[in-house]
C-alpha atoms as a PDB file:
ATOM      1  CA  UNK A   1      -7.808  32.309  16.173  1.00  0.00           C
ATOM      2  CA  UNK A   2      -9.903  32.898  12.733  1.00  0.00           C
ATOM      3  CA  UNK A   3     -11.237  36.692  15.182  1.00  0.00           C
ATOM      4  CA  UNK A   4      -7.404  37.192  15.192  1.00  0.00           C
ATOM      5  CA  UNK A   5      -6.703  36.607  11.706  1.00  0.00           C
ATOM      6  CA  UNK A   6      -9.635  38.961  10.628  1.00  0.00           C
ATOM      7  CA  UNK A   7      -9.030  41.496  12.421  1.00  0.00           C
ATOM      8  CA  UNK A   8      -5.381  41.454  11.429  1.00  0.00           C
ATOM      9  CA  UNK A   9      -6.664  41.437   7.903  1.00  0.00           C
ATOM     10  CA  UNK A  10      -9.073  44.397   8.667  1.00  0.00           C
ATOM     11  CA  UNK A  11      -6.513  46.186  10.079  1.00  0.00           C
ATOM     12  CA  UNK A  12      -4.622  45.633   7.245  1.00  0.00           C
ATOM     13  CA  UNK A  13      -7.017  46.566   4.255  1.00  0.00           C
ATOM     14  CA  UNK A  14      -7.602  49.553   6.646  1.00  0.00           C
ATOM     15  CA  UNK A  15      -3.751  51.124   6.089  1.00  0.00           C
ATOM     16  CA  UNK A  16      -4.067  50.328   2.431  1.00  0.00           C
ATOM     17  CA  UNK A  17      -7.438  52.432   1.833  1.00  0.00           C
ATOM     18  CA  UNK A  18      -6.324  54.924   4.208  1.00  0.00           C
ATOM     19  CA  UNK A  19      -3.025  55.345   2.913  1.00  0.00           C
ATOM     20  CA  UNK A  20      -4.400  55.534  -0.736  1.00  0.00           C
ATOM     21  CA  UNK A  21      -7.073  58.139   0.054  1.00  0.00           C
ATOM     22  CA  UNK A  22      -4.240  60.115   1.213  1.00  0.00           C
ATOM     23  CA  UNK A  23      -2.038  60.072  -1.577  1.00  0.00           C
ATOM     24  CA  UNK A  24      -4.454  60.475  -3.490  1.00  0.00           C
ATOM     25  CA  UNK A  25      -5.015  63.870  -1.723  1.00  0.00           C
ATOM     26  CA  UNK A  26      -1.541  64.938  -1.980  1.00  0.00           C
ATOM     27  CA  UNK A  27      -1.452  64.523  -5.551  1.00  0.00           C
ATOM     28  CA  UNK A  28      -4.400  67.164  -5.573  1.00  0.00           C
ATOM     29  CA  UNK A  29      -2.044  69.615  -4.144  1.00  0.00           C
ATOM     30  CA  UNK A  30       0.420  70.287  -1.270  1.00  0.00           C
ATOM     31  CA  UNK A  31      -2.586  68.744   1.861  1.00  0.00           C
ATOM     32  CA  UNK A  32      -0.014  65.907   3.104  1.00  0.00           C
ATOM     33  CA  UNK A  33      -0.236  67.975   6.681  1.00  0.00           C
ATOM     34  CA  UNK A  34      -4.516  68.149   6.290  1.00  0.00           C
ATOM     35  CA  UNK A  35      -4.592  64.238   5.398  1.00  0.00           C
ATOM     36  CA  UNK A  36      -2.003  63.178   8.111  1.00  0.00           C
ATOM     37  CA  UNK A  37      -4.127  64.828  10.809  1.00  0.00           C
ATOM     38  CA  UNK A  38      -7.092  63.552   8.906  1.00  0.00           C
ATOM     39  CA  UNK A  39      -5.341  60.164   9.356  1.00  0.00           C
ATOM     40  CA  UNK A  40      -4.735  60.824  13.012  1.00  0.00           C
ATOM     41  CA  UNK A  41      -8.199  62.247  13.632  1.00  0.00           C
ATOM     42  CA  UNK A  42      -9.519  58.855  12.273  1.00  0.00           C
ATOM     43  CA  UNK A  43      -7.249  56.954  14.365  1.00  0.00           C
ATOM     44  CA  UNK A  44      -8.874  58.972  17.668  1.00  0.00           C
ATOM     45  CA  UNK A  45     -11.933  57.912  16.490  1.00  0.00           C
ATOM     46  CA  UNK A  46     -10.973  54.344  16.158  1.00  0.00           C
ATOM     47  CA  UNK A  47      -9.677  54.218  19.451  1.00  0.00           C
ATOM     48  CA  UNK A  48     -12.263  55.970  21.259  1.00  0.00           C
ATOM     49  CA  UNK A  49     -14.856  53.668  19.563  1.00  0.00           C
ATOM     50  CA  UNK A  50     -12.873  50.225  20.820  1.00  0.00           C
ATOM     51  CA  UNK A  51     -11.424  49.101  17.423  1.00  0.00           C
ATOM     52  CA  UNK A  52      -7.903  49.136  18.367  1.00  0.00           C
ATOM     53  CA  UNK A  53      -6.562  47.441  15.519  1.00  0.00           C
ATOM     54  CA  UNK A  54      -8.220  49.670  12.974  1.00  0.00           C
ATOM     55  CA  UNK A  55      -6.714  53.117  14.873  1.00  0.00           C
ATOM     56  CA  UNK A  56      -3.184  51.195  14.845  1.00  0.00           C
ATOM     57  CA  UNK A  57      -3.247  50.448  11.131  1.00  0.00           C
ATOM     58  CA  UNK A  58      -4.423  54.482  10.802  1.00  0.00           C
ATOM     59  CA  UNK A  59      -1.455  55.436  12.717  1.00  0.00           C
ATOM     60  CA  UNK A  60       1.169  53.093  10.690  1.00  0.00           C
ATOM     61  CA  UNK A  61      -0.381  54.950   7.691  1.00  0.00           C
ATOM     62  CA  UNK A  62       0.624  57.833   8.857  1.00  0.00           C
ATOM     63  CA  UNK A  63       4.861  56.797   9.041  1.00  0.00           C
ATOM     64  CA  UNK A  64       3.876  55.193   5.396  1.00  0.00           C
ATOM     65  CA  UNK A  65       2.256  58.195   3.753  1.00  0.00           C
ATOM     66  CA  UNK A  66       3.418  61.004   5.397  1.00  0.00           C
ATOM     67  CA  UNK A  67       7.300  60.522   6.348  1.00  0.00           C
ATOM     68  CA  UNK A  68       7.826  64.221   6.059  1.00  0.00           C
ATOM     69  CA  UNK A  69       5.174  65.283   8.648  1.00  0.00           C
ATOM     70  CA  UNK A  70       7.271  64.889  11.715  1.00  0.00           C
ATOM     71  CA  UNK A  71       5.136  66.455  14.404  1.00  0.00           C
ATOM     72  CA  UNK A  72       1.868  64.891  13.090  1.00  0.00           C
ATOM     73  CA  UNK A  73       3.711  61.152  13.166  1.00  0.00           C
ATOM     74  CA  UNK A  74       5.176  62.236  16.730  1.00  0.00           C
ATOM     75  CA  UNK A  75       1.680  63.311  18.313  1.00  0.00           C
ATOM     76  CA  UNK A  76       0.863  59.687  16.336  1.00  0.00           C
ATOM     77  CA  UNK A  77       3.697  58.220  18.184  1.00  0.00           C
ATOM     78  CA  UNK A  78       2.398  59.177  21.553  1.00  0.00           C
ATOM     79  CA  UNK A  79      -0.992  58.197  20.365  1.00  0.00           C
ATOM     80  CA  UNK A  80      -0.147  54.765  19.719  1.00  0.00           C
ATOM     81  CA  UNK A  81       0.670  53.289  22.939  1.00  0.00           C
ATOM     82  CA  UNK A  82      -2.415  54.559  24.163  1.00  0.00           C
ATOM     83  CA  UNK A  83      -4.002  51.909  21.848  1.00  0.00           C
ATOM     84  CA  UNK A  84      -1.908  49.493  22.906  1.00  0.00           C
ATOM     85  CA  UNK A  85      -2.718  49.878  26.358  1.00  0.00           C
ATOM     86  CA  UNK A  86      -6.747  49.731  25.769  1.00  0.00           C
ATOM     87  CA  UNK A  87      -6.486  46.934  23.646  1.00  0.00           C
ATOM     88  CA  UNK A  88      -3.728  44.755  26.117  1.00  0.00           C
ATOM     89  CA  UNK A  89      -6.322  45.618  28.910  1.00  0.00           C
ATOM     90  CA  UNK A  90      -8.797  44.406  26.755  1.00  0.00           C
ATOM     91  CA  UNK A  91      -7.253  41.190  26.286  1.00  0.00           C
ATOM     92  CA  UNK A  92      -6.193  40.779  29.948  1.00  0.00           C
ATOM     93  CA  UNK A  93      -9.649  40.891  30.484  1.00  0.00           C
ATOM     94  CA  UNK A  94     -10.823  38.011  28.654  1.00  0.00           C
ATOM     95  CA  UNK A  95      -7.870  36.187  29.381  1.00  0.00           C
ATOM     96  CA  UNK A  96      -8.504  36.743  32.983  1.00  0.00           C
ATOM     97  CA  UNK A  97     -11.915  35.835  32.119  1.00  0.00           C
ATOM     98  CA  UNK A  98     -10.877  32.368  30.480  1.00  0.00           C
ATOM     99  CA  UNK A  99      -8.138  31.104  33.144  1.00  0.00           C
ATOM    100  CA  UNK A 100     -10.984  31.448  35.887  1.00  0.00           C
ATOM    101  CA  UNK A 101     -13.185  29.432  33.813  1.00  0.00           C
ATOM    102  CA  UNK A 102     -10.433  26.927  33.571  1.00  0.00           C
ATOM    103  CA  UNK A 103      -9.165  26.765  36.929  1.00  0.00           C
ATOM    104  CA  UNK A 104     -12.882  25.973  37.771  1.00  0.00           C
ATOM    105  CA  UNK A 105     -13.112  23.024  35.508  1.00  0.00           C
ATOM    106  CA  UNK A 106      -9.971  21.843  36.476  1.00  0.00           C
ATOM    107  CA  UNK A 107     -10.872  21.525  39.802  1.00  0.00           C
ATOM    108  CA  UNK A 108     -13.901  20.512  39.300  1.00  0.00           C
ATOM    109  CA  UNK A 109     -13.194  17.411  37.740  1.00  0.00           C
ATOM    110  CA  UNK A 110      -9.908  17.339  40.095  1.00  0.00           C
ATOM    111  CA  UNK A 111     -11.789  14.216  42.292  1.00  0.00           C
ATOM    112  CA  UNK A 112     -12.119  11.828  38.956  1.00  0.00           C
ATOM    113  CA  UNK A 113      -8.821  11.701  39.095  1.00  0.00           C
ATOM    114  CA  UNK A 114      -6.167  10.003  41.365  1.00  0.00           C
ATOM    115  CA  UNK A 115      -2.190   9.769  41.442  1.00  0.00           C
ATOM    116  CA  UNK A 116      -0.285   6.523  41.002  1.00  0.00           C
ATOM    117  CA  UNK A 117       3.014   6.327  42.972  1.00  0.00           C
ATOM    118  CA  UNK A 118       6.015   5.193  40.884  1.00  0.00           C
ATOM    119  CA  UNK A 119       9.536   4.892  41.560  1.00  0.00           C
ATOM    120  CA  UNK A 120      10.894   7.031  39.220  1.00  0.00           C
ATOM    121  CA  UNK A 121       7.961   9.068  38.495  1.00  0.00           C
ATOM    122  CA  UNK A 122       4.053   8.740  39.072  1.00  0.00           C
ATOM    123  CA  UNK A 123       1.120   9.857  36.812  1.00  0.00           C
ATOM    124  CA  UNK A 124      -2.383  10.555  37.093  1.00  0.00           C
ATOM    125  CA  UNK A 125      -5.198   8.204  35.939  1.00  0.00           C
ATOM    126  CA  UNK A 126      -8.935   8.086  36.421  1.00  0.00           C
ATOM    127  CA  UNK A 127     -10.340   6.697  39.638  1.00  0.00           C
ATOM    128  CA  UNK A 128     -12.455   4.410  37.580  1.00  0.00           C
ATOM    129  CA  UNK A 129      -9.717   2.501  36.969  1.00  0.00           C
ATOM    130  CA  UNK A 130      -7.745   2.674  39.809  1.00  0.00           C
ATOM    131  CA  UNK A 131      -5.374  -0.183  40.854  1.00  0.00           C
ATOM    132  CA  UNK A 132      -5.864  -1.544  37.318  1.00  0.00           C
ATOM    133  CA  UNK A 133      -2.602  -2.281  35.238  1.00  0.00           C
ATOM    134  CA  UNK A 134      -1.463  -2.570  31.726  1.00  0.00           C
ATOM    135  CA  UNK A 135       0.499  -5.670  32.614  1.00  0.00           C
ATOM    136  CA  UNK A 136      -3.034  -7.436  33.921  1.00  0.00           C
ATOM    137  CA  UNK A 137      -5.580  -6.823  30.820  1.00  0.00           C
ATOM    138  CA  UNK A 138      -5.653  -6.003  27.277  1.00  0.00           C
ATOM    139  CA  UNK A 139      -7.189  -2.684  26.148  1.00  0.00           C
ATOM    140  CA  UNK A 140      -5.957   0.775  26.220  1.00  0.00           C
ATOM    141  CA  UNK A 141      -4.823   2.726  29.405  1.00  0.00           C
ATOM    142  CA  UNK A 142      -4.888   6.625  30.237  1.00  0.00           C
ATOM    143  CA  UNK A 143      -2.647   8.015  31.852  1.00  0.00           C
ATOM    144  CA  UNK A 144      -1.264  11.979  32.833  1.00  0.00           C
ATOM    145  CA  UNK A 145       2.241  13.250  33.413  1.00  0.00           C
ATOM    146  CA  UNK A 146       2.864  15.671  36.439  1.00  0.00           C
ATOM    147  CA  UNK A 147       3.194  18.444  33.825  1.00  0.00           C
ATOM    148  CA  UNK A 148      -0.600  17.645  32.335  1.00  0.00           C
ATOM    149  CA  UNK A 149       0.253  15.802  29.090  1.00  0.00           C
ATOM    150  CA  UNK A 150      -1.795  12.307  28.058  1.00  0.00           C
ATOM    151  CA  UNK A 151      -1.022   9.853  26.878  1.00  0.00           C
ATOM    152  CA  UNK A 152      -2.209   6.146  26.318  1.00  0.00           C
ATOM    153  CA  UNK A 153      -0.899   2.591  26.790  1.00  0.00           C
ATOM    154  CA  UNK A 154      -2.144  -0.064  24.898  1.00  0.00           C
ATOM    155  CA  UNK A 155      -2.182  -3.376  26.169  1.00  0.00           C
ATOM    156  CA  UNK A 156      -2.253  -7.236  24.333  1.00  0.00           C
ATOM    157  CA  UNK A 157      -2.382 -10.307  26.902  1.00  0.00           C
ATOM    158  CA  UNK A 158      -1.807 -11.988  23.546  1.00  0.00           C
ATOM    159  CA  UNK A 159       1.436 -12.468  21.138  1.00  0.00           C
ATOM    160  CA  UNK A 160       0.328 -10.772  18.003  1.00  0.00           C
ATOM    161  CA  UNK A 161       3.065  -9.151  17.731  1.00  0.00           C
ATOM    162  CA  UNK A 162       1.582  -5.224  17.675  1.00  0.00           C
ATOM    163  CA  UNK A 163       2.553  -2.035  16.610  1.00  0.00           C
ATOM    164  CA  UNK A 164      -0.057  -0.078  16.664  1.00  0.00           C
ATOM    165  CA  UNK A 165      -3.875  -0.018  17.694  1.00  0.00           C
ATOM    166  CA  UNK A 166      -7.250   0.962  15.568  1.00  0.00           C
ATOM    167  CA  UNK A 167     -10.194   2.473  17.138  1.00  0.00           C
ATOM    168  CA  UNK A 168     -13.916   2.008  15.685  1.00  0.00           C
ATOM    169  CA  UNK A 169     -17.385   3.484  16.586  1.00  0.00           C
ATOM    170  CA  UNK A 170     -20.229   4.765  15.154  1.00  0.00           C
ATOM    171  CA  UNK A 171     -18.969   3.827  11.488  1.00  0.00           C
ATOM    172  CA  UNK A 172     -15.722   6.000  11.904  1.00  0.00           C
ATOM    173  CA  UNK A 173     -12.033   4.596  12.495  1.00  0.00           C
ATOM    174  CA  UNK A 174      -9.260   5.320  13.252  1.00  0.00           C
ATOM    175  CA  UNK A 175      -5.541   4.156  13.282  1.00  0.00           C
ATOM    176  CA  UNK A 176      -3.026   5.430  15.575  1.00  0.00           C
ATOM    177  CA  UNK A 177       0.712   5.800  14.628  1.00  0.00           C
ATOM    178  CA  UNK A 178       3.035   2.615  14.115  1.00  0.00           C
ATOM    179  CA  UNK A 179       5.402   2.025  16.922  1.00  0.00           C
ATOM    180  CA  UNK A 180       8.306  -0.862  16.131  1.00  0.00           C
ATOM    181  CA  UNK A 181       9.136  -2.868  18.854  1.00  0.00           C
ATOM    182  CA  UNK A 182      12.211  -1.273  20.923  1.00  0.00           C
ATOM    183  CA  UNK A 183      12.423  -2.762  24.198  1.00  0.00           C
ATOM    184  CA  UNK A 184      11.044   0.442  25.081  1.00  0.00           C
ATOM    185  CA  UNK A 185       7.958   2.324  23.159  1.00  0.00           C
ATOM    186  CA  UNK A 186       6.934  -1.092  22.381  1.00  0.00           C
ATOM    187  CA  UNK A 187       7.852  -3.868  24.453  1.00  0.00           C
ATOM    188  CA  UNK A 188       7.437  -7.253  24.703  1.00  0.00           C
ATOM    189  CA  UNK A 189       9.846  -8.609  27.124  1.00  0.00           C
ATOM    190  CA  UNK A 190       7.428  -9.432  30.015  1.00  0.00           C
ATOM    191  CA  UNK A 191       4.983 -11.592  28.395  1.00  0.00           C
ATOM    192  CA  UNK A 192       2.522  -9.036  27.665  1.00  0.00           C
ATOM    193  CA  UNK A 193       3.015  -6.648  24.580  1.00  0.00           C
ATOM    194  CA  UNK A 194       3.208  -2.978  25.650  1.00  0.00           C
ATOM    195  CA  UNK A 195       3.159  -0.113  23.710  1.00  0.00           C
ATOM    196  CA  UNK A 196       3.446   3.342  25.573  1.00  0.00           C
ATOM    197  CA  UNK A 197       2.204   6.151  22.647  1.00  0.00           C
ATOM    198  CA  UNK A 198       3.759   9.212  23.141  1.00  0.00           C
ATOM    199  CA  UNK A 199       1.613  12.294  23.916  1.00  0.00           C
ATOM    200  CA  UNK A 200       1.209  13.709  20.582  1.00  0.00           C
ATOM    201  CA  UNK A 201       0.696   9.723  19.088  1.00  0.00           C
ATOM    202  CA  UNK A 202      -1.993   9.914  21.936  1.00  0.00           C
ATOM    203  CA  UNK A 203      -4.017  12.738  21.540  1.00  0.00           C
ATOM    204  CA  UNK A 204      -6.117  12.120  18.353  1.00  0.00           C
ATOM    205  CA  UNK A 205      -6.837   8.772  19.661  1.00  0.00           C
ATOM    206  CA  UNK A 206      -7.872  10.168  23.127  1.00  0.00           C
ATOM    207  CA  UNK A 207     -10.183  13.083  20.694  1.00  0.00           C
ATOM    208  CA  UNK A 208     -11.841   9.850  18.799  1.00  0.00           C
ATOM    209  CA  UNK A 209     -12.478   8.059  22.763  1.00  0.00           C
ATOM    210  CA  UNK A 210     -14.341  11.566  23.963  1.00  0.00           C
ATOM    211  CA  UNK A 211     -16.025  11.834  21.014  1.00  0.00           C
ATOM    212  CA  UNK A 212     -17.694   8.775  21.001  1.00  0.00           C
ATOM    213  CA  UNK A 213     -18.120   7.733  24.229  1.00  0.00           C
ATOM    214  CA  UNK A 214     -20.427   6.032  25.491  1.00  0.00           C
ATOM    215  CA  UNK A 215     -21.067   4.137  22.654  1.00  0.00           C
ATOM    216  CA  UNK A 216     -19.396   1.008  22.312  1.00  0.00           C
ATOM    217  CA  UNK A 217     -15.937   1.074  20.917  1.00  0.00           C
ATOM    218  CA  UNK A 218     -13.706  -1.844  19.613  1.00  0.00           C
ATOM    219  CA  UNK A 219     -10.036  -1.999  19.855  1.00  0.00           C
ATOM    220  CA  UNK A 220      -8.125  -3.981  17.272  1.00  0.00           C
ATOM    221  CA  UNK A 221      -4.500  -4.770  17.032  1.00  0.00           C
ATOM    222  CA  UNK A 222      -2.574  -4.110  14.006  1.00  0.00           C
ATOM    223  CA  UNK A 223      -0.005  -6.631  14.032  1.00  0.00           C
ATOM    224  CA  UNK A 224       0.963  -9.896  11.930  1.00  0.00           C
ATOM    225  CA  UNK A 225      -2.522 -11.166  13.566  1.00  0.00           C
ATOM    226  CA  UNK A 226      -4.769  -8.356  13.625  1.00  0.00           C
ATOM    227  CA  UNK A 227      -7.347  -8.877  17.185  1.00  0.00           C
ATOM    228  CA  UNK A 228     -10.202  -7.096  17.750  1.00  0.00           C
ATOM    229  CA  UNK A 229     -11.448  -6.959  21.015  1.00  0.00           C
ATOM    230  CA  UNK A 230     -14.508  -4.322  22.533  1.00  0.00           C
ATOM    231  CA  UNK A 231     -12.932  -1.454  24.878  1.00  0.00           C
ATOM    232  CA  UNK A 232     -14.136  -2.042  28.239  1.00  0.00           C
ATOM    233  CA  UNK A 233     -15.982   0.695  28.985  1.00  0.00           C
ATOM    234  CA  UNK A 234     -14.638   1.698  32.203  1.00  0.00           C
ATOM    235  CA  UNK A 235     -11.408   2.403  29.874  1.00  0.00           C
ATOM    236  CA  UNK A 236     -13.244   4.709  27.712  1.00  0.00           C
ATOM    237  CA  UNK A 237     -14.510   6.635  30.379  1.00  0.00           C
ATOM    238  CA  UNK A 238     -11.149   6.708  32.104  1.00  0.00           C
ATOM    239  CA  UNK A 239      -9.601   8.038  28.409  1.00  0.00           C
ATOM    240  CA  UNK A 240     -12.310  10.459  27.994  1.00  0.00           C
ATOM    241  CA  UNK A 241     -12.047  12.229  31.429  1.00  0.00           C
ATOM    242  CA  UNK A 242      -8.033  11.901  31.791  1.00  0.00           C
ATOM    243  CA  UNK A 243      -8.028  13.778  27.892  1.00  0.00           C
ATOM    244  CA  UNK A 244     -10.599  16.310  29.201  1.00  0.00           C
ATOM    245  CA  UNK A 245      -8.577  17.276  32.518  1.00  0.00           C
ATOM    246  CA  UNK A 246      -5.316  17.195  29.908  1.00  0.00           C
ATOM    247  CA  UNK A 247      -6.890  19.207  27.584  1.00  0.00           C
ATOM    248  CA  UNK A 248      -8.177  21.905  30.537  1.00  0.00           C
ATOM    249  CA  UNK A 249      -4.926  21.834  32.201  1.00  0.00           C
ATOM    250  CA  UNK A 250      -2.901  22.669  29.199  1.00  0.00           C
ATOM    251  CA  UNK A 251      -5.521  24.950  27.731  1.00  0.00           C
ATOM    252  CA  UNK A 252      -5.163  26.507  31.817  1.00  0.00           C
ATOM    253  CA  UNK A 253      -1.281  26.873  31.216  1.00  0.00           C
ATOM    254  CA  UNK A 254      -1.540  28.143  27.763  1.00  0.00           C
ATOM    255  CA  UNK A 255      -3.767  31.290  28.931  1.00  0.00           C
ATOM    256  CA  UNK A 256      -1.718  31.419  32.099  1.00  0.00           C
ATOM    257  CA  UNK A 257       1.602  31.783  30.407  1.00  0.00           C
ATOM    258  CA  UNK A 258      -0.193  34.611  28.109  1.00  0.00           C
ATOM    259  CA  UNK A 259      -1.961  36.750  30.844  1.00  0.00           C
ATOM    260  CA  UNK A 260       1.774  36.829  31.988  1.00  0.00           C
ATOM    261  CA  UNK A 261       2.903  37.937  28.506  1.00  0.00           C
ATOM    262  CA  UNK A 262       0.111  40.557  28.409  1.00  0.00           C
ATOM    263  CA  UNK A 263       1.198  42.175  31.252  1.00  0.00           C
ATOM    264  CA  UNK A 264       4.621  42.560  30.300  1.00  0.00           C
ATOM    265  CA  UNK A 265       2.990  44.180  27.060  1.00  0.00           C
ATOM    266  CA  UNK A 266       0.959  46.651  29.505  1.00  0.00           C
ATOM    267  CA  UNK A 267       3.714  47.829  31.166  1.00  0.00           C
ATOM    268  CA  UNK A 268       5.620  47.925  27.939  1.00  0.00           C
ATOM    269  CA  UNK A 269       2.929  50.145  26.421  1.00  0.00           C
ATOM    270  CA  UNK A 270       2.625  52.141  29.966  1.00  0.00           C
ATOM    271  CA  UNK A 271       6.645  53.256  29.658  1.00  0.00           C
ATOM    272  CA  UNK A 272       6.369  54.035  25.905  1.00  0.00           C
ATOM    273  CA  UNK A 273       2.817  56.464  26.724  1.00  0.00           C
ATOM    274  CA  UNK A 274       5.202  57.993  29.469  1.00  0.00           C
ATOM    275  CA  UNK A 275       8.350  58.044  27.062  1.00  0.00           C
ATOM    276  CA  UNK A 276       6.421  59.939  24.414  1.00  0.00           C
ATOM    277  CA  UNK A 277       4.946  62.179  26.572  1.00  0.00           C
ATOM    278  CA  UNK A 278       8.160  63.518  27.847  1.00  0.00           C
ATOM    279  CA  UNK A 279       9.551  63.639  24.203  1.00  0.00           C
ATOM    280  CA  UNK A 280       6.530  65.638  22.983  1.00  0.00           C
ATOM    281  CA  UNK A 281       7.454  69.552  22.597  1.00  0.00           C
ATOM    282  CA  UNK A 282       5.649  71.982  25.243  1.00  0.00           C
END
C-alpha cells in the first residue's frame, strides 16, 4: 500500500515539474508544439523503461499544458493505453503471483482444520479442539464461517456476569469490545455465560493470540467479578491457526476478486489501444 501511495505521489510531482518546464518554455516563445512532443518523447521513454506511472503523469501533462496541440495530445491519447496495458499486465503478474502463494497456504494448512455440522449452519474450527464445546468449559473458542471470517466465543462456567474478555502475555494486554447481555451476543440463559464476538470484535483479539503464542496467556473476565483464568493452550493454538487460515483465505479472496478486476482493466485498455488507433489520421 505505502509502494502505491509513492508512486502515486511520484507520478504526481512528475506532471507538476513537467508541466512547469513546459510553460516555462512557452513563455520563451511560441515552442508549445517542441515541448508537447518533448513531453511525449519523455513519456516513450518512461514507458519503454517500465515506470508506467511516471509516462502516464507525462501524458496528462500534455492535456494540462498543451490543450491547443491536438494531434500531439491525440498521438498521446493512443499512447496512453499502451501504458495501461504494460502496467495492468504487470500487476496481473504479481497478483497471479500472490493468489498461487495463497492457494498453497491455504491448502496447506487445509488438514488443521475440520467442519462442525450445525443445523442451521456449520463452521470450521481447529482439529485440536475438535468435539470440544463452549457450553462444556470456560475459555475462548475459534471458530470460521463458510465464507472465511473468525470469530471467537468466549466461555464462563461461572456467573460473573461478563461482557467482555481481557487477554495478557508477555507484559502486553488487551481488552476486547463490551458486549451487553441480549439473549443473543451475550447470553446467559443456559447456565453458562456466552458471548459470541462478532468478526471484526474478534480479529484484534485473534492478532494478540498469534502473536503470542506459545507463551502462556491468561483470560480474565470483565464483569461485576472480574476472573482470571490461564487459556488452555490447546485454545490458543486452535485461535492462532483458525485466524491464520482466516486471514489467508480472505487475503486469497481479496487478490482473487482483483486479478478479476485487472482483467477487466486489460481488456478495457486493449479496446481503447484499438479505438485510438482507428481514430488516428493516416
Amino acid at each position: 500500500m505505502w509502494n502505491a501511495a509513492n508512486n502515486r505521489l511520484t507520478s504526481l510531482a512528475v506532471a507538476v515539474i513537467a508541466t512547469a518546464w513546459a510553460m516555462g518554455l512557452t513563455s520563451c516563445g511560441d515552442k508549445d508544439k517542441e515541448a508537447a512532443i518533448e513531453l511525449k518523447t519523455q513519456a516513450t521513454e518512461a514507458m519503454e523503461q517500465g515506470r508506467y506511472e511516471e509516462a502516464i503523469a507525462l501524458i496528462d501533462s500534455i492535456d494540462h499544458a498543451y490543450p491547443k496541440q491536438i494531434d500531439i495530445r491525440r498521438e498521446a491519447m493512443h499512447l496512453r493505453p499502451q501504458v495501461l496495458e504494460r502496467l495492468t499486465q504487470r500487476e496481473l503478474s504479481r497478483t497471479d503471483s500472490l493468489c498461487a502463494i495463497l492457494t498453497y497456504r491455504c491448502d496447506s494448512l487445509k488438514n488443521t482444520m475440520v467442519y462442525v455440522k450445525q443445523p442451521i449452519e456449520g463452521y470450521y474450527t481447529a482439529k485440536c479442539i475438535e468435539g470440544k464445546t463452549p457450553g462444556t468449559a470456560s475459555g475462548l473458542y475459534a471458530r470460521m464461517t463458510n465464507e472465511g471470517l473468525f470469530y471467537l466465543i468466549a466461555s464462563c462456567t461461572q456467573n460473573v456476569k461478563s461482557v467482555g474478555v481481557e487477554l495478557s502475555a508477555d507484559g502486553a494486554t488487551l481488552r476486547s469490545a463490551t458486549v451487553e447481555a441480549d439473549g443473543e451476543l451475550n447470553d446467559r440463559s443456559r447456565g453458562v455465560e456466552l458471548i459470541t464476538f462478532t468478526p471484526a470484535q474478534s480479529d484484534t483479539l485473534g492478532a494478540f493470540v498469534l502473536a503470542h503464542y506459545p507463551s502462556p496467556i491468561q483470560l480474565t473476565y470483565v464483569a461485576d467479578r472480574p476472573l482470571t483464568i490461564k487459556l488452555l493452550p490447546q485454545q490458543a493454538q486452535a485461535i492462532a491457526e483458525t485466524y491464520v487460515v482466516a486471514k489467508n483465505l480472505r487475503e486469497l479472496g481479496l487478490e482473487t476478486r482483483r486479478k478479476a478486476y485487472l482483467g477487466r482493466q486489460l481488456d478495457t485498455a486493449r479496446s481503447q489501444q484499438a479505438r485510438t488507433f482507428e481514430e488516428s489520421p493516416q
